[in-house]
N, C-alpha and C. Protein backbone atom coordinates (compact mmCIF):
# COMPACT_ATOMS: atom_id res chain seq x y z
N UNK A 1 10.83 -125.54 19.54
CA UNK A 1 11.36 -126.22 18.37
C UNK A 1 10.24 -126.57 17.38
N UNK A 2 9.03 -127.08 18.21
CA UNK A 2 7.85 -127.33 17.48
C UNK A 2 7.36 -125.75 16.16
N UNK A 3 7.06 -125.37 17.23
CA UNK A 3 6.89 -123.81 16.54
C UNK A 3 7.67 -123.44 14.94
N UNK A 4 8.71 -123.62 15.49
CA UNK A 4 10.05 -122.92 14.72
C UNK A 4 9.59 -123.97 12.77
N UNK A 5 9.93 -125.13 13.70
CA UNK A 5 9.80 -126.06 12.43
C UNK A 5 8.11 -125.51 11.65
N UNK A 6 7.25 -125.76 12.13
CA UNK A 6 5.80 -125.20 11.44
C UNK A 6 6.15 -123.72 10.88
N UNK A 7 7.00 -122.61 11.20
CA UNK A 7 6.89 -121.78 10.58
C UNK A 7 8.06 -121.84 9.37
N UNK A 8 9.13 -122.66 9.41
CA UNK A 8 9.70 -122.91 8.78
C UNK A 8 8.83 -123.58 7.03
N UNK A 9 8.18 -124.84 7.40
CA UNK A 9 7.26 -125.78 7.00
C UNK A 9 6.14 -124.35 5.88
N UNK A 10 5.63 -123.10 6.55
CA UNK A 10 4.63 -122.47 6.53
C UNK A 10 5.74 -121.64 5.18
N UNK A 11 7.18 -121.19 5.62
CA UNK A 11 7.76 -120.41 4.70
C UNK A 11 8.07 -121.26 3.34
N UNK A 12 8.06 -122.73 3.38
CA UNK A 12 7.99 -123.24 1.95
C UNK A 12 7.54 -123.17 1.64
N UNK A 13 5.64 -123.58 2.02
CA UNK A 13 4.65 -123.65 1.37
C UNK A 13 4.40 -122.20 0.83
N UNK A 14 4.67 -121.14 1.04
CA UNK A 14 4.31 -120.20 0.65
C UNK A 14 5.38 -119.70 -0.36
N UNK A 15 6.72 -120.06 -0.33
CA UNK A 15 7.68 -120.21 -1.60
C UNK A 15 7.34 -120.60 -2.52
N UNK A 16 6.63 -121.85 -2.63
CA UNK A 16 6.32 -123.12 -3.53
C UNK A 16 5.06 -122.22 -4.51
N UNK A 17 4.10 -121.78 -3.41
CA UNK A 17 2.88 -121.68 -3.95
C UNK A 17 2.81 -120.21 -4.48
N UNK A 18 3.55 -120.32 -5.44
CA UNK A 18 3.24 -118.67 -6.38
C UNK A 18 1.55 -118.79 -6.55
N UNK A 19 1.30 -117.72 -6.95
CA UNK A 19 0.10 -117.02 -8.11
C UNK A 19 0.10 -117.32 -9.48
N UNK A 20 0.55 -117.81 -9.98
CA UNK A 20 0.72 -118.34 -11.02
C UNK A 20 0.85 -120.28 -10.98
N UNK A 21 1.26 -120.95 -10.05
CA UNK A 21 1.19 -121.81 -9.49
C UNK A 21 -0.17 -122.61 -9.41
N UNK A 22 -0.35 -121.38 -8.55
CA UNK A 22 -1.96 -121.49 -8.20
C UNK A 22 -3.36 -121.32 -9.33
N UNK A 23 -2.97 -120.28 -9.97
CA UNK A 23 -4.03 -120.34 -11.03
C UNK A 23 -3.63 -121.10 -12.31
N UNK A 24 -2.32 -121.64 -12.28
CA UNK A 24 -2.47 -123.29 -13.16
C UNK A 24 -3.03 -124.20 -12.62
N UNK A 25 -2.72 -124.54 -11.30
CA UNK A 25 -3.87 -125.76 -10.92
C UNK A 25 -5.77 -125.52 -10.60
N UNK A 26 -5.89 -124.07 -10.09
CA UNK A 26 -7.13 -124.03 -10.47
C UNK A 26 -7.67 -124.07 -12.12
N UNK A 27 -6.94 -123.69 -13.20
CA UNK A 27 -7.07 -124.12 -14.30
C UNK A 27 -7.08 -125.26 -14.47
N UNK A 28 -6.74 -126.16 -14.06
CA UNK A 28 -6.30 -127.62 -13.89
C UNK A 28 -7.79 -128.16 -13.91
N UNK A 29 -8.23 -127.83 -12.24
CA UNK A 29 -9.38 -128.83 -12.44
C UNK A 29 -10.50 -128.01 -12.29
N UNK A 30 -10.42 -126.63 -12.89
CA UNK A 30 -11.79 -126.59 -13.49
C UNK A 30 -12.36 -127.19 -14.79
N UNK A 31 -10.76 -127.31 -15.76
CA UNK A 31 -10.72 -128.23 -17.00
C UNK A 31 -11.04 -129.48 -16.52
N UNK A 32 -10.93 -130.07 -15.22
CA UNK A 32 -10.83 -131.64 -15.52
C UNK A 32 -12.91 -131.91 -15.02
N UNK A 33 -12.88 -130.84 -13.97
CA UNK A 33 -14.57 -130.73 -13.97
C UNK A 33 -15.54 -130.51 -14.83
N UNK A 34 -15.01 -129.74 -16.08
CA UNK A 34 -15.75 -129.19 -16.65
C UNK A 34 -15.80 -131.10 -18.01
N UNK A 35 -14.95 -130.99 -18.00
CA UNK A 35 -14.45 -132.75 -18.97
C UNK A 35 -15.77 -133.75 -18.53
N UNK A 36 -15.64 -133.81 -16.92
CA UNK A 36 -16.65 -134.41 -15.99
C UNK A 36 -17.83 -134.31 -16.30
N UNK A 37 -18.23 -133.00 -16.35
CA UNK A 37 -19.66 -132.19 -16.38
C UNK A 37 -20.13 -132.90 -17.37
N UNK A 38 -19.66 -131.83 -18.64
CA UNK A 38 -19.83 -132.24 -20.15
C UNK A 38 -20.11 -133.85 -20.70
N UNK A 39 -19.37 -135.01 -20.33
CA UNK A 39 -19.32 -135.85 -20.63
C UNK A 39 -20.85 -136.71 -19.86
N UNK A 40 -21.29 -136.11 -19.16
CA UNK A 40 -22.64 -136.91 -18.52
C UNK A 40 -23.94 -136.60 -19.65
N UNK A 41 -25.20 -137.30 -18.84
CA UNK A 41 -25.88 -137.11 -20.05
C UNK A 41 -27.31 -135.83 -19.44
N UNK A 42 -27.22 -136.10 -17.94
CA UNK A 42 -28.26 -135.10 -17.51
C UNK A 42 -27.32 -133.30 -17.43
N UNK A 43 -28.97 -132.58 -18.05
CA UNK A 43 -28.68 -131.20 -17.93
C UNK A 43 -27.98 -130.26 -16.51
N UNK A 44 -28.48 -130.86 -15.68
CA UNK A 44 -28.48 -130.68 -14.52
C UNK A 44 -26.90 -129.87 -13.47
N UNK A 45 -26.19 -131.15 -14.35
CA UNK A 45 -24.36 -130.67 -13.82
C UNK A 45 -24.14 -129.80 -14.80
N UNK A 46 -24.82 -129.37 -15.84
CA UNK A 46 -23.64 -128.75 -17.01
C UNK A 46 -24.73 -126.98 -16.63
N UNK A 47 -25.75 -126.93 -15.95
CA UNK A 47 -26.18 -125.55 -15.62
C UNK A 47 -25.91 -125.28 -14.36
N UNK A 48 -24.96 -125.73 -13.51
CA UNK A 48 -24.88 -125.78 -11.72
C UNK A 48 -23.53 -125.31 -12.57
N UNK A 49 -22.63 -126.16 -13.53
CA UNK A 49 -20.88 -125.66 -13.19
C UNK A 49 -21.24 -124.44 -14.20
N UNK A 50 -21.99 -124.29 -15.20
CA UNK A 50 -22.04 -122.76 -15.67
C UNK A 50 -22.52 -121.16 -15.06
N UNK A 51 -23.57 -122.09 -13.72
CA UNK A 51 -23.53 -121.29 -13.14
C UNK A 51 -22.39 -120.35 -12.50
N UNK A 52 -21.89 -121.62 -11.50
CA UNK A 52 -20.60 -121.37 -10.75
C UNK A 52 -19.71 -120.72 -11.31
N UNK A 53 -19.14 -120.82 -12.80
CA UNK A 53 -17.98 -120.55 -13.71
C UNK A 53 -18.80 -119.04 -13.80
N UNK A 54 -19.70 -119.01 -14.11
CA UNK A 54 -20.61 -117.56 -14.80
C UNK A 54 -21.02 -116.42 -13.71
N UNK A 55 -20.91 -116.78 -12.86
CA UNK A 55 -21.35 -116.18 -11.81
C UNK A 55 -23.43 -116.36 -11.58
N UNK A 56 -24.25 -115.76 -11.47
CA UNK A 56 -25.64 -115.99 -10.82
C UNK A 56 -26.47 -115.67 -12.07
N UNK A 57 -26.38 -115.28 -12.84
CA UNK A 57 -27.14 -114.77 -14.56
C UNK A 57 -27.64 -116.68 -14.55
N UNK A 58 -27.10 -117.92 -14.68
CA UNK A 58 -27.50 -118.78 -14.91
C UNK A 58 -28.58 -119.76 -13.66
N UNK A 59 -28.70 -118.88 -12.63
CA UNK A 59 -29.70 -119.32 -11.86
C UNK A 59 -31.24 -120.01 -12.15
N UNK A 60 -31.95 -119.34 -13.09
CA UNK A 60 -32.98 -119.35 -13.15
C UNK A 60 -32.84 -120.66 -14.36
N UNK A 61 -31.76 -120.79 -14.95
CA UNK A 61 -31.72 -122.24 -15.65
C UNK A 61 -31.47 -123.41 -15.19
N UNK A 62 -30.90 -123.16 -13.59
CA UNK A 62 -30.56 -124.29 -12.93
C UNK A 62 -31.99 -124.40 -12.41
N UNK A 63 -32.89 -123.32 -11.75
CA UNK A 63 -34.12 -123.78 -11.37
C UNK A 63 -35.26 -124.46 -12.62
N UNK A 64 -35.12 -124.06 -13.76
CA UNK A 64 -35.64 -124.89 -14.98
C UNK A 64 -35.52 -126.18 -14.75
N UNK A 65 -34.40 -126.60 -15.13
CA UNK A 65 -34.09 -128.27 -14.99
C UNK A 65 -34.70 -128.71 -13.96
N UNK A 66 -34.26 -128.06 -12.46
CA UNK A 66 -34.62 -129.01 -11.64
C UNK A 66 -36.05 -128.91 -11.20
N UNK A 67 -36.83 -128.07 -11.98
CA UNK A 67 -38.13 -127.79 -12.00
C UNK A 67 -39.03 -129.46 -13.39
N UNK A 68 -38.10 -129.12 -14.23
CA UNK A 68 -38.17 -130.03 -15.47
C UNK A 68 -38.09 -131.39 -14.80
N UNK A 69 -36.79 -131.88 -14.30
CA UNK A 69 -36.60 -133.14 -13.38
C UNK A 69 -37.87 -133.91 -12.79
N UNK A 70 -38.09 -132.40 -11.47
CA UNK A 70 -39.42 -133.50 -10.71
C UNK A 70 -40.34 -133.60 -11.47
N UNK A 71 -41.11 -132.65 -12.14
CA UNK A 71 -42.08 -132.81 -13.19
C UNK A 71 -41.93 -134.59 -13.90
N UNK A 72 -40.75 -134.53 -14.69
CA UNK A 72 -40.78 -135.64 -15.55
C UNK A 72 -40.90 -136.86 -14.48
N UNK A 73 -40.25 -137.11 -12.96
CA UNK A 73 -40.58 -138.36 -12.08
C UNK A 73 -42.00 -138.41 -11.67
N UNK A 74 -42.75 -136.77 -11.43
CA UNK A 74 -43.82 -136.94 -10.87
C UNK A 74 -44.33 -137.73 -12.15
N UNK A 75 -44.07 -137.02 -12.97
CA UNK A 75 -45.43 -137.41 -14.65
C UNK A 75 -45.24 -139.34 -14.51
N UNK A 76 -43.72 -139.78 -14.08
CA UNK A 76 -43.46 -140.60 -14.82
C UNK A 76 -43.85 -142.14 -13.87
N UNK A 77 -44.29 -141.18 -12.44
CA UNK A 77 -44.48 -142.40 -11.83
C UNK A 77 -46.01 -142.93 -11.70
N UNK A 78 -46.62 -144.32 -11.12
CA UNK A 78 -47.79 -144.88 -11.44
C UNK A 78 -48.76 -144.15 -10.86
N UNK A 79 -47.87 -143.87 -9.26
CA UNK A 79 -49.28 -143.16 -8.37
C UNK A 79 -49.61 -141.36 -9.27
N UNK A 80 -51.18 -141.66 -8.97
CA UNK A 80 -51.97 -140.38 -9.78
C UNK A 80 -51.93 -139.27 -8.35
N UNK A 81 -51.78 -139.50 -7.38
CA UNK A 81 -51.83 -138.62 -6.29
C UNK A 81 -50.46 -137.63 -6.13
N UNK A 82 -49.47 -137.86 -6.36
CA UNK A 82 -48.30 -136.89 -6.20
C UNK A 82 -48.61 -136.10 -8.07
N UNK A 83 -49.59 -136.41 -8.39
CA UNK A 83 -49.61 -135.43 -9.68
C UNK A 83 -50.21 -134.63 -9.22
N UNK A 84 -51.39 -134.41 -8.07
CA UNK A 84 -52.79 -133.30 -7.93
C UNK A 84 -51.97 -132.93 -6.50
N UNK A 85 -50.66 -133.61 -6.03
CA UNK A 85 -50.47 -132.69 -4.86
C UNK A 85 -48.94 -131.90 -5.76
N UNK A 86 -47.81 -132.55 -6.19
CA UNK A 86 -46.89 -131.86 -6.83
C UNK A 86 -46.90 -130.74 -8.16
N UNK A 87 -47.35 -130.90 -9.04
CA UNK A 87 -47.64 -130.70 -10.54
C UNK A 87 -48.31 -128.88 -9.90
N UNK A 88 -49.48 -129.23 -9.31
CA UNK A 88 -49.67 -127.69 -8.90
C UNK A 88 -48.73 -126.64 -7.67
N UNK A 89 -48.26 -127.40 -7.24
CA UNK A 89 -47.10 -126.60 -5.92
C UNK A 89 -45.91 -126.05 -7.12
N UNK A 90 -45.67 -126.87 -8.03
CA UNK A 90 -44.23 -126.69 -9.01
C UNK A 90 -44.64 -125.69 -9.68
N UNK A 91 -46.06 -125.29 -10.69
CA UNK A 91 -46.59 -124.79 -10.88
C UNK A 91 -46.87 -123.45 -10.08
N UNK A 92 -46.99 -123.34 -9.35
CA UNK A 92 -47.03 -122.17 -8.54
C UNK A 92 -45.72 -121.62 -8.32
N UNK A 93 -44.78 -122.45 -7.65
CA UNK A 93 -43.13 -122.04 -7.80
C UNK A 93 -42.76 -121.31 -9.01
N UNK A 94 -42.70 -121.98 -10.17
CA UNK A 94 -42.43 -121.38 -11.72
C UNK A 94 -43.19 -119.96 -11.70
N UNK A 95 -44.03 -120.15 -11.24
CA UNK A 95 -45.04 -118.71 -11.38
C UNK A 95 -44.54 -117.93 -10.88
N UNK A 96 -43.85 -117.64 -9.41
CA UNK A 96 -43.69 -117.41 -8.30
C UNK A 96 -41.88 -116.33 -8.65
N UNK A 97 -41.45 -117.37 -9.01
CA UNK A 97 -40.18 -116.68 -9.21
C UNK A 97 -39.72 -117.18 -10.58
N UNK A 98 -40.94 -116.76 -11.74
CA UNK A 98 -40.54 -116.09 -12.91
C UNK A 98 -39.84 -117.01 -13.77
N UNK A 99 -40.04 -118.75 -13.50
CA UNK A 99 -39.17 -119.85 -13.91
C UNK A 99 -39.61 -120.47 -15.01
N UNK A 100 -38.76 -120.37 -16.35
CA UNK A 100 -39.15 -120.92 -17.35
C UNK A 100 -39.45 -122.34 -17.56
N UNK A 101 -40.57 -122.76 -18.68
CA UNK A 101 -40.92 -124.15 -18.99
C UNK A 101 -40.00 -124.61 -19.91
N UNK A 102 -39.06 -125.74 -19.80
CA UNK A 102 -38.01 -126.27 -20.96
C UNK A 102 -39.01 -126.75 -21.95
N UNK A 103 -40.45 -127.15 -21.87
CA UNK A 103 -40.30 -128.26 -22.89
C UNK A 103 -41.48 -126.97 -24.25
C-alpha cells in the first residue's frame, strides 16, 4: 500500500511539473539572484553569478577580484610581514595563470 501511494504521489509530481513549469521557476530565481547579486556593493558576487549564468569565459575575472580582495586586506592591514610573505606568492599566482591587475 506504501509503495502504491509513493508511486501514485511520484505520478503527480510529475503531472504538475511540466517543462515549462520548470523553466518559469528557474527563471524565477535566477531573476530573484541576480536582483540579490546586483544590489550588493562588492564585485565579487556579480563575477561568480556571471560566471555561472555565462558559462567559464568569466573565470579569470572571478580570479581578478579575488586576487584584488586579498591584495587590498593584505595592503590594508598594520602588520608589514604578510606584505613580504603574501604580495609576492599573489604575484606569482597572477603570473602563473595569466591573471589580470584591476587597478
Amino acid at each position: 500500500m506504501k509503495k502504491q501511494l509513493i508511486m501514485w504521489g511520484i505520478q503527480i509530481l510529475y503531472s504538475v511539473l511540466t517543462p515549462d513549469l520548470l523553466a518559469g521557476l528557474w527563471k524565477s530565481v535566477v531573476a530573484y539572484i541576480k536582483e540579490k547579486v546586483e544590489g550588493t556593493d562588492t564585485k565579487i558576487d556579480d563575477y561568480i553569478f556571471n560566471a555561472i549564468m555565462g558559462g567559464g569565459g568569466e573565470l579569470n575575472g572571478i580570479l581578478a577580484v579575488g586576487c584584488e580582495f586579498i591584495e587590498q586586506k593584505v595592503l590594508g592591514s598594520a602588520s608589514k610581514v604578510d606584505d613580504v610573505l603574501v604580495l609576492p606568492a599573489l604575484n606569482l599566482f597572477r603570473a602563473a595563470f595569466n591573471i589580470p591587475d584591476l587597478e
